[in-house]
Protein backbone atom coordinates (compact mmCIF):
# COMPACT_ATOMS: atom_id res chain seq x y z
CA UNK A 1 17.67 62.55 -172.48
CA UNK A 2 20.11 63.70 -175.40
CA UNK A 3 20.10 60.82 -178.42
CA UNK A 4 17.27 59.07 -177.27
CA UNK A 5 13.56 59.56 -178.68
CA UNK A 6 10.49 58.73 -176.90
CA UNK A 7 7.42 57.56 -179.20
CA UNK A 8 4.11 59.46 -179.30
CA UNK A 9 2.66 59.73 -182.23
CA UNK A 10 2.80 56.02 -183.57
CA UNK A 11 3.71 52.79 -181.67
CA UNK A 12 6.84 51.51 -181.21
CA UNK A 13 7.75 47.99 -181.62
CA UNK A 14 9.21 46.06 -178.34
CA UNK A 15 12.59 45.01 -180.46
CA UNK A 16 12.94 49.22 -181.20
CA UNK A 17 12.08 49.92 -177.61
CA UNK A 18 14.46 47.01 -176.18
CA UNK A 19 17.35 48.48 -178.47
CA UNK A 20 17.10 52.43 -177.28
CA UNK A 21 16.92 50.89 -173.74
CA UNK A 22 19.90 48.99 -173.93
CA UNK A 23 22.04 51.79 -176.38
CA UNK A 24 20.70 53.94 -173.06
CA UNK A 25 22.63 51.27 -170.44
CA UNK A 26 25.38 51.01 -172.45
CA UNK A 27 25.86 54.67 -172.51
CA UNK A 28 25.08 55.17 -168.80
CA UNK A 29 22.45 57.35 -169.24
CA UNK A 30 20.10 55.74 -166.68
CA UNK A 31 17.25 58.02 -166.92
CA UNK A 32 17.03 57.62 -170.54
CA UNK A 33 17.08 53.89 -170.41
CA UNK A 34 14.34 54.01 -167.37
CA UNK A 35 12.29 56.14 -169.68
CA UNK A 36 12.43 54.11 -172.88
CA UNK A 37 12.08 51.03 -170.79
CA UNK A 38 9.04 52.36 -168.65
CA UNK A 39 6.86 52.82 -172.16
CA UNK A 40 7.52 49.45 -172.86
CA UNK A 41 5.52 48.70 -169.91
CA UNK A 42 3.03 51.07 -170.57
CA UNK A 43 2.42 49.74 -173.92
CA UNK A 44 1.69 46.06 -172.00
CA UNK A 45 5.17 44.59 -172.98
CA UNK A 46 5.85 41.85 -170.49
CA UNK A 47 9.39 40.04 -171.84
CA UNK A 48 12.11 38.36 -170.23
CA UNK A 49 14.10 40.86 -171.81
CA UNK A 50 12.62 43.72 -170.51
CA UNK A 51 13.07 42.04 -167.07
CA UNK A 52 16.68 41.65 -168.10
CA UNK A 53 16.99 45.24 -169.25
CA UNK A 54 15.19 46.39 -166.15
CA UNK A 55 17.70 44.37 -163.62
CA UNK A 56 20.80 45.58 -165.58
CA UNK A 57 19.49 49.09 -164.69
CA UNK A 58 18.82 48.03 -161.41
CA UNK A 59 22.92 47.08 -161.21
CA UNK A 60 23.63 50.42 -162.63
CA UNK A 61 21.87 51.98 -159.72
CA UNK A 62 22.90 50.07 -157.26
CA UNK A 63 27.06 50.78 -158.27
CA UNK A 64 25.82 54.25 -157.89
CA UNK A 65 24.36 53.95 -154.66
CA UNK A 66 20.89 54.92 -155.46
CA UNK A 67 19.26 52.23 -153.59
CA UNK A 68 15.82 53.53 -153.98
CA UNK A 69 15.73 53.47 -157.93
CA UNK A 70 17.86 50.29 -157.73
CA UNK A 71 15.18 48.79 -155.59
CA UNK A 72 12.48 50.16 -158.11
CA UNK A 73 14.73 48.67 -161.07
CA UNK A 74 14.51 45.06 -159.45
CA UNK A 75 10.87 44.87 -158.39
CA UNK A 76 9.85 45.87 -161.97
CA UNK A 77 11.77 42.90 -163.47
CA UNK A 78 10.67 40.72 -161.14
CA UNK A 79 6.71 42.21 -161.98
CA UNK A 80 7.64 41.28 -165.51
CA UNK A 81 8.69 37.76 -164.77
CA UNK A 82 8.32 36.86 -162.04
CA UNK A 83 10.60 33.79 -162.70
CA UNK A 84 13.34 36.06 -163.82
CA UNK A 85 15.99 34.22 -161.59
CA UNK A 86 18.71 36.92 -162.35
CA UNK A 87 16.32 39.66 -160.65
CA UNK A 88 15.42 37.73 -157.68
CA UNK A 89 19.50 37.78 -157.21
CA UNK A 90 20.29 41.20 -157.60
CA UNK A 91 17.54 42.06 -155.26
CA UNK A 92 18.73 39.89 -152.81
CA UNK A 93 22.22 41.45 -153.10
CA UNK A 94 20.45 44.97 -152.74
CA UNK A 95 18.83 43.43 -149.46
CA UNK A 96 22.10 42.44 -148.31
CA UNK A 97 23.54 45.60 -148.82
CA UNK A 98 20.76 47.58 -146.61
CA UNK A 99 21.30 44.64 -143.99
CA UNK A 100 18.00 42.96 -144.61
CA UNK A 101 19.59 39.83 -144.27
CA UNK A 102 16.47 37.65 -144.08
CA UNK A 103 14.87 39.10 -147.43
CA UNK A 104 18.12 38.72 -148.60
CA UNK A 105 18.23 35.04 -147.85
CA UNK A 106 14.36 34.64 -148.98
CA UNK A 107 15.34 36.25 -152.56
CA UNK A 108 17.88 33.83 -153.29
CA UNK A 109 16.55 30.80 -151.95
CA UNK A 110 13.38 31.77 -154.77
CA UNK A 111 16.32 32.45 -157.83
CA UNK A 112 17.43 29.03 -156.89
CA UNK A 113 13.78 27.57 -156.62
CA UNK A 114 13.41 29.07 -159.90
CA UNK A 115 16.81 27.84 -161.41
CA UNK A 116 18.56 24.99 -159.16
CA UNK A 117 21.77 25.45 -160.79
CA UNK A 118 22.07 29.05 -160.67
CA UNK A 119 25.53 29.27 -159.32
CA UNK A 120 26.00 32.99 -158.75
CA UNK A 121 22.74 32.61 -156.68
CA UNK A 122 24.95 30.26 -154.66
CA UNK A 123 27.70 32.27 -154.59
CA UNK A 124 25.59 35.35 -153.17
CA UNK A 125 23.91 32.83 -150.39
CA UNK A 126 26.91 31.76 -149.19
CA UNK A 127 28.46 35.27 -148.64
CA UNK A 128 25.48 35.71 -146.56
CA UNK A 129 26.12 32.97 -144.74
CA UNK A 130 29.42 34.21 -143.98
CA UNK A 131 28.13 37.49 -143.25
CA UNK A 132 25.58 35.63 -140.95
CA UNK A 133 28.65 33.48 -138.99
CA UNK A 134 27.13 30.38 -140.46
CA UNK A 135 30.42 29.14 -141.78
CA UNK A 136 29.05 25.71 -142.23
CA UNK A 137 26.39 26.25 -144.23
CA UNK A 138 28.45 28.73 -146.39
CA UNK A 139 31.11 26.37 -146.85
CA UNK A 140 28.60 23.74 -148.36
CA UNK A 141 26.84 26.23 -150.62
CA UNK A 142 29.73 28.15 -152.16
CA UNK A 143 31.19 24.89 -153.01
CA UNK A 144 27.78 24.11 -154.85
CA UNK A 145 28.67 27.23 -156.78
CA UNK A 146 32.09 26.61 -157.35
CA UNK A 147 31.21 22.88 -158.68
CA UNK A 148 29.52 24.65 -161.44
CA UNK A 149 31.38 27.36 -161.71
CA UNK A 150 34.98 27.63 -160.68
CA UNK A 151 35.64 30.69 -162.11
CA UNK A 152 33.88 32.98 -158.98
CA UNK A 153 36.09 34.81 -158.10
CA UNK A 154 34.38 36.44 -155.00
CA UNK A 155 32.87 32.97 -153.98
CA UNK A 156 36.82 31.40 -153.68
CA UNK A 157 36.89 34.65 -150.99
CA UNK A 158 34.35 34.21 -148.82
CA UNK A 159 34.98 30.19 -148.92
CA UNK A 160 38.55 31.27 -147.34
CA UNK A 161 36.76 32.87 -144.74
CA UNK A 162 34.18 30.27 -144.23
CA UNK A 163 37.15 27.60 -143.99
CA UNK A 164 39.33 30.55 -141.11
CA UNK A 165 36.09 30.55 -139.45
CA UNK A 166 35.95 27.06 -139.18
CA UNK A 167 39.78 26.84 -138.22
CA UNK A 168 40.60 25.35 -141.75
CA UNK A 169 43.76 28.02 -142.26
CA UNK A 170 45.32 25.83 -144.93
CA UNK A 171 42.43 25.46 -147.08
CA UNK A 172 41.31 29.47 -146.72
CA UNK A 173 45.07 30.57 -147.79
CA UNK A 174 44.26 28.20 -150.79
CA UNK A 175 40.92 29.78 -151.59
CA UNK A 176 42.27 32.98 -151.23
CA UNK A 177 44.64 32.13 -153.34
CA UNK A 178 42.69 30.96 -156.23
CA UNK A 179 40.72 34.00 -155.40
CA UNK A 180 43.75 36.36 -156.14
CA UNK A 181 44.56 34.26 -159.31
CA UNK A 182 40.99 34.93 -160.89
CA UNK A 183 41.42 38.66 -159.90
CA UNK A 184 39.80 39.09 -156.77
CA UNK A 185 40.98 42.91 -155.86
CA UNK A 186 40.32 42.66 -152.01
CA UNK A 187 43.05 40.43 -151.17
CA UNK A 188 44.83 42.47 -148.70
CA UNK A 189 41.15 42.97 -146.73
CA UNK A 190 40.81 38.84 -146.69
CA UNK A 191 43.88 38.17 -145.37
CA UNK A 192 43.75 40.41 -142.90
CA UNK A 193 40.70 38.70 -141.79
CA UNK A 194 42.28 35.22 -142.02
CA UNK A 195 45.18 36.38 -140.10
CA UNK A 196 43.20 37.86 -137.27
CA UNK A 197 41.44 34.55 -136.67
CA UNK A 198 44.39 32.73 -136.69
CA UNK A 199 45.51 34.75 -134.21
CA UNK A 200 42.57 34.53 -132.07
CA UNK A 201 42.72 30.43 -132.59
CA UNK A 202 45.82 30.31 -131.64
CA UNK A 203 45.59 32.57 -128.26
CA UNK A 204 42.42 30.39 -127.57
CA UNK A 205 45.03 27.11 -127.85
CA UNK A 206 44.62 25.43 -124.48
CA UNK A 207 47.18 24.61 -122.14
CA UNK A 208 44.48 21.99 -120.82
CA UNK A 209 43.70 18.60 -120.96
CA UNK A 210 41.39 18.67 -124.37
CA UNK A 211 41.37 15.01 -125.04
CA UNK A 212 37.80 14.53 -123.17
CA UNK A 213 36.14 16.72 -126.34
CA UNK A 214 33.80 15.57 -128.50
CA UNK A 215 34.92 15.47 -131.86
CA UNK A 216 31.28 17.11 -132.99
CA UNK A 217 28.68 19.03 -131.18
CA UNK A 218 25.81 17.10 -129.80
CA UNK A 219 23.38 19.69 -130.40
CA UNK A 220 24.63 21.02 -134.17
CA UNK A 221 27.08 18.44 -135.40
CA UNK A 222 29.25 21.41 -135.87
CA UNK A 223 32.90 19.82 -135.73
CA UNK A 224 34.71 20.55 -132.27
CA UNK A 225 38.16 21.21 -131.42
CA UNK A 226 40.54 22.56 -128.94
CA UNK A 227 40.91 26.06 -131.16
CA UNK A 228 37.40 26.44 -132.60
CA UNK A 229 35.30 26.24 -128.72
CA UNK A 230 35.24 28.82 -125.89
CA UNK A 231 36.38 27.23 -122.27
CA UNK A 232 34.71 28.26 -119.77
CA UNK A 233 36.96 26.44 -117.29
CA UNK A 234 38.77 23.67 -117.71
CA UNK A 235 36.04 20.74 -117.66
CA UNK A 236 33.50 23.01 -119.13
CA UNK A 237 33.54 24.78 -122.92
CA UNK A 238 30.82 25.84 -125.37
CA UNK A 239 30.27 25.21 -128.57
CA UNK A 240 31.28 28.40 -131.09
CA UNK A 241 28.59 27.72 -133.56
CA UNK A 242 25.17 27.13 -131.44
CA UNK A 243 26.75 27.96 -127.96
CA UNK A 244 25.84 24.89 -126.72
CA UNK A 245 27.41 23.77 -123.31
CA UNK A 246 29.95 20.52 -123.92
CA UNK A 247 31.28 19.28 -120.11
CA UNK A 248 33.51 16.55 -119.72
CA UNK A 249 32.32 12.96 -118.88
């Protein structure tokens, strides 16, 4: 806990308290910063910025892979304020990390109750769509994001592979694209992807009549087509979103 001084014999201020805490982050010296931060709570400080403070340790832990403290670091904040809409991400990112996918979901649906246009809370939603197979729905909420913030680089990724999931090659090699331009680092992993269901599409490319299909499913609305169903013979397919059965008239 080199440079950093805990109070004992007289009471610190919160604005002293906040500082060492985030001289502590800055420095990477996590245990230093939980400290400081930790008598801010005992003392019966309850801020918005010791929330932030609390979630930016929270990330720290997290790149580290300490789930457990980084899991600590994120229910604090949110104890502190509750409508801390930052926290409520991050811990729905940690979530999605330790494949709770439905707490994920349920911790950014409440950021975005709390803040409607919170766009990186869109951004981290629709990745778990995509990471769901919900293609759809991811498509629709990282453009939401993207409206608002066009700059996401990460959401521009996993809106190319919403739009390969969905069959939409052109438009994912654009997203991926714009990904790449705004520094996106995975590229090579992404197109990989993209390629590989390209390749499946295309092997699933009927030599059958396909005209009889309905251009959406009766039971989604998901939109059909020769590339994007499974065949089950040549009258008979299902849908590849619901798995609904589509037979011809």
């Amino acid at each position: 806990m080199s440079g950093m001084k805990l109070f004992r014999g007289s009471t610190p201020t919160l604005q002293t308290l906040l500082d060492q805490g985030r001289n502590a982050l800055r420095d990477k010296n996590l245990q230093a910063a939980e400290a400081t931060l930790a008598q801010a709570v005992s003392l019966g400080f309850r801020t918005q910025q010791l929330a932030e403070l609390y979630t930016l340790l929270g990330q720290r832990y997290q790149k580290q892979n300490k789930y457990e403290a980084a899991q600590a670091a994120f229910s604090t904040a949110i104890d502190i304020d509750n409508n801390y809409a930052p926290a409520w991400n991050n811990q729905g990112i940690l979530h999605r990390l330790r494949d709770n996918l439905d707490e994920a979901e349920k911790c950014y649906q409440r950021a975005l109750e709390i803040q409607p246009d919170y766009a990186y809370a869109m951004a981290s939603l629709g990745a778990l769509y995509v990471f769901k197979k919900a293609p759809h729905q991811a498509i629709e909420v990282l453009g939401n994001a993207l409206a608002l913030i066009p700059s996401i680089a990460i959401a521009h990724a996993n809106l190319a592979l919403a739009q390969a999931m969905v069959g939409n090659f052109n438009e994912a090699n654009k997203s991926l694209h714009q990904a790449t331009t705004l520094g996106y680092q995975n590229t090579k992993v992404i197109q990989a992807r993209i390629s590989a269901l390209q390749a499946l599409a295309q092997s699933n490319t009927p030599s059958r009549d396909a005209s009889w299909l309905p251009s959406d499913c009766l039971r989604c609305s998901a939109p059909i087509s020769p590339t994007t169903v499974n065949w089950t013979s040549d009258t008979t397919a299902d849908c590849a979103y619901c798995g609904g059965n589509i037979t011809k008239p």
